[in-house]
C-alpha atoms as a PDB file:
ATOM      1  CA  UNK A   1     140.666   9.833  42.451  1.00  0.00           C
ATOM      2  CA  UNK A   2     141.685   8.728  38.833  1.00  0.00           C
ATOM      3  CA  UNK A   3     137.982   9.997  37.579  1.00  0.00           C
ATOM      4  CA  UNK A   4     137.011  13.214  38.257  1.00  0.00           C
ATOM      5  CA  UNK A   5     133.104  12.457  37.270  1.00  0.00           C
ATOM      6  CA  UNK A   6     133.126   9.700  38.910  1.00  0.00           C
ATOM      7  CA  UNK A   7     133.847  11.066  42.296  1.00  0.00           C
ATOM      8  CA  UNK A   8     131.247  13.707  42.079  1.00  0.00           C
ATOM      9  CA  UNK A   9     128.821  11.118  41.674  1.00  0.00           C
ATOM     10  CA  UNK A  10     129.962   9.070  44.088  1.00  0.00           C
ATOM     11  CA  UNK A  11     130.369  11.418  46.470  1.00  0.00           C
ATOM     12  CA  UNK A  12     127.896  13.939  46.237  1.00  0.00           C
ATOM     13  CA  UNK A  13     127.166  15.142  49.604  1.00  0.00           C
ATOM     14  CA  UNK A  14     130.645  15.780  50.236  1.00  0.00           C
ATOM     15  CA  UNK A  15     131.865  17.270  46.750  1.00  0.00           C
ATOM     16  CA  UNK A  16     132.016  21.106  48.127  1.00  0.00           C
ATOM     17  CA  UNK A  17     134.430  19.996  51.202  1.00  0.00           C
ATOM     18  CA  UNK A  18     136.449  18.048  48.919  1.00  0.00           C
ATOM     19  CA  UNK A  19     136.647  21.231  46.478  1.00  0.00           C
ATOM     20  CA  UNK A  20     137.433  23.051  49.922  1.00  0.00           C
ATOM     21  CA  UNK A  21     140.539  20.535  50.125  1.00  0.00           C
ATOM     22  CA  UNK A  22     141.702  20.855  47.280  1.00  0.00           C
ATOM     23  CA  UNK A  23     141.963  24.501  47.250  1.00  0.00           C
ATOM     24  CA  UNK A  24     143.224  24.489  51.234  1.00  0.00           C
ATOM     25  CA  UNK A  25     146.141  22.625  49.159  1.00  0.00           C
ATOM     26  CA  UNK A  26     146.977  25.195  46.819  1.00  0.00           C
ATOM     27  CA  UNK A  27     145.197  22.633  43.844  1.00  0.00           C
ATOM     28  CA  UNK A  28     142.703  25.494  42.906  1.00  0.00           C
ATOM     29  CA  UNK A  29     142.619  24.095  39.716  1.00  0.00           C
ATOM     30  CA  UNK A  30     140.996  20.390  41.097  1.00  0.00           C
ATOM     31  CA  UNK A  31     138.814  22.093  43.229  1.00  0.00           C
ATOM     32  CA  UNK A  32     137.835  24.076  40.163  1.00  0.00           C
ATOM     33  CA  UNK A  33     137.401  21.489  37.937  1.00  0.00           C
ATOM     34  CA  UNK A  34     134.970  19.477  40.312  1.00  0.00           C
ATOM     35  CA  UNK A  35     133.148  22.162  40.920  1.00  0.00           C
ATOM     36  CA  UNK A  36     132.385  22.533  37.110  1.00  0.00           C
ATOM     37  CA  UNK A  37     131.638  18.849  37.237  1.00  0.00           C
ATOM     38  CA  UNK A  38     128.946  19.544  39.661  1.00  0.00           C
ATOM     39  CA  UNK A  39     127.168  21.875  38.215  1.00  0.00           C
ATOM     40  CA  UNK A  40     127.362  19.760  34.765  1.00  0.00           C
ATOM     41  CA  UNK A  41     125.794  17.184  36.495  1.00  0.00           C
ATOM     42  CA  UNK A  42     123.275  19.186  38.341  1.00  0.00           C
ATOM     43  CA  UNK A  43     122.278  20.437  34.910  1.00  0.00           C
ATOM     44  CA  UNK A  44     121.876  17.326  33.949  1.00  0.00           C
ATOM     45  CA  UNK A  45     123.976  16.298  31.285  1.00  0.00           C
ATOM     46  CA  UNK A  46     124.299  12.733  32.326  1.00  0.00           C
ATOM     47  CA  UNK A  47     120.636  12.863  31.140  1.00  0.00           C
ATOM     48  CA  UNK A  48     122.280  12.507  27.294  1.00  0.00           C
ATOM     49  CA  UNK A  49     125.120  10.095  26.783  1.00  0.00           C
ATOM     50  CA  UNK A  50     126.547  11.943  24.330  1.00  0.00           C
ATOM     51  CA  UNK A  51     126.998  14.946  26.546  1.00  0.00           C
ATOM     52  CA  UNK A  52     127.799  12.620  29.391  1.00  0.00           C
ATOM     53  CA  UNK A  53     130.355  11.037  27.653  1.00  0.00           C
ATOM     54  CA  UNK A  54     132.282  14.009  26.550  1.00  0.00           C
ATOM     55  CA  UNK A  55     131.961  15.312  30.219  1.00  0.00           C
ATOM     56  CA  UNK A  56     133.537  12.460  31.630  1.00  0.00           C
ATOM     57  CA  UNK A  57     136.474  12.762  28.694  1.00  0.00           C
ATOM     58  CA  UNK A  58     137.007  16.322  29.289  1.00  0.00           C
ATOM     59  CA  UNK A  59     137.186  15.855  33.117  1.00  0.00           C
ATOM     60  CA  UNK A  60     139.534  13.101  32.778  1.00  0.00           C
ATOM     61  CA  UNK A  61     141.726  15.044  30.473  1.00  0.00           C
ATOM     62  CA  UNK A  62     141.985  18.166  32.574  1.00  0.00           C
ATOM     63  CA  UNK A  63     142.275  16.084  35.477  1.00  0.00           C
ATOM     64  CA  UNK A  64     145.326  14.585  34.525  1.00  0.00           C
ATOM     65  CA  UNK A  65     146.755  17.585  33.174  1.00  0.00           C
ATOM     66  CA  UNK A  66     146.262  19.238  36.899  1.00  0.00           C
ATOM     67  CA  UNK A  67     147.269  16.167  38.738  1.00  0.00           C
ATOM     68  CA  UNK A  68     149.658  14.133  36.522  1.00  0.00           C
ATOM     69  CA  UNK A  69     151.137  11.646  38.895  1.00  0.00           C
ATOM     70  CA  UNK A  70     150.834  11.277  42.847  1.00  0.00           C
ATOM     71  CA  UNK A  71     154.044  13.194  43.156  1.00  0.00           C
ATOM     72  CA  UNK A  72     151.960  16.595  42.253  1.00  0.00           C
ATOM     73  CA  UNK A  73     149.441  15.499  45.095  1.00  0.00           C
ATOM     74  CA  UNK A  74     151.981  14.345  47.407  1.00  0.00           C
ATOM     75  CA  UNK A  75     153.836  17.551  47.028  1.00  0.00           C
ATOM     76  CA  UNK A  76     150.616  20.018  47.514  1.00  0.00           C
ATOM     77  CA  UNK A  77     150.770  17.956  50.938  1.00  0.00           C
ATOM     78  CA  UNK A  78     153.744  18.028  52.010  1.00  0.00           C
ATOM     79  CA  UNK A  79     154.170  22.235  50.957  1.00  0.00           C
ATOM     80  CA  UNK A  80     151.346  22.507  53.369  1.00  0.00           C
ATOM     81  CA  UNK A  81     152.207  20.928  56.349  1.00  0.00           C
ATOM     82  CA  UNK A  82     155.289  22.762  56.162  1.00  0.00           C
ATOM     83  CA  UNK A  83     152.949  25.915  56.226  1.00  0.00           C
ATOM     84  CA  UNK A  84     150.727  24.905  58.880  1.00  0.00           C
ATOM     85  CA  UNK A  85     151.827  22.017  61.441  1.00  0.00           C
ATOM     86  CA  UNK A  86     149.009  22.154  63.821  1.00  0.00           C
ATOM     87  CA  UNK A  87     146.661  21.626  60.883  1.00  0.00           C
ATOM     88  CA  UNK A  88     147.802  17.748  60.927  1.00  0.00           C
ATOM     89  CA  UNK A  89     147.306  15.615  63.393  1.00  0.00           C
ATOM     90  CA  UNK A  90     150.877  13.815  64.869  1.00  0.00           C
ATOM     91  CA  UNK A  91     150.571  10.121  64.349  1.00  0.00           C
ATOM     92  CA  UNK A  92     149.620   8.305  67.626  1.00  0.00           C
ATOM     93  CA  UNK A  93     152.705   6.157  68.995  1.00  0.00           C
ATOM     94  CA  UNK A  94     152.273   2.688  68.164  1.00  0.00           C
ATOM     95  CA  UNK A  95     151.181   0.645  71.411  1.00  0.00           C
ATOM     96  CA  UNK A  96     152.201  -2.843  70.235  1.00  0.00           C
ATOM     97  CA  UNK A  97     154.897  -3.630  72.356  1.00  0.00           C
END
């Protein structure tokens, strides 16, 4: 997810579990941030561009100051499967001979 206003849109239905997974990583910040999105949206600033536009700036600007680089994501991960195992599921063996 390089856009956070983007995703919202484009994933609407699902937007509260994926602010649910983002704070199950410890990211309470991203989770944050879309849910502000949402509610933007839902008020319906993408009815003005102006206000749209700046939305989609702002989001993108926080956004990358939360998540600067796959290394922040991949680390929120990793920190949690450490912490809880059983809350991943173990790759299935590979059956190709």
């Amino acid at each position: 997810m390089n856009n956070p206003l983007d995703a919202v849109e484009r994933m609407s239905p699902d937007v509260e579990n994926i602010e649910d997974a983002f704070r199950w990583l410890g990211l309470d910040g991203v989770s944050s941030l879309l849910a502000s999105v949402r509610q933007d949206i839902a008020a319906g600033v993408l009815d003005d561009d102006d206000l749209a536009d700046g939305l989609e700036r702002d989001a993108d600007e926080r956004y990358g100051v939360l998540l600067p680089s796959d290394a922040v994501l991949n680390a929120a991960f990793r920190a949690r499967l450490k912490e809880a195992p059983d809350a991943f599921a173990r790759p299935e063996p590979d059956a190709t001979p």
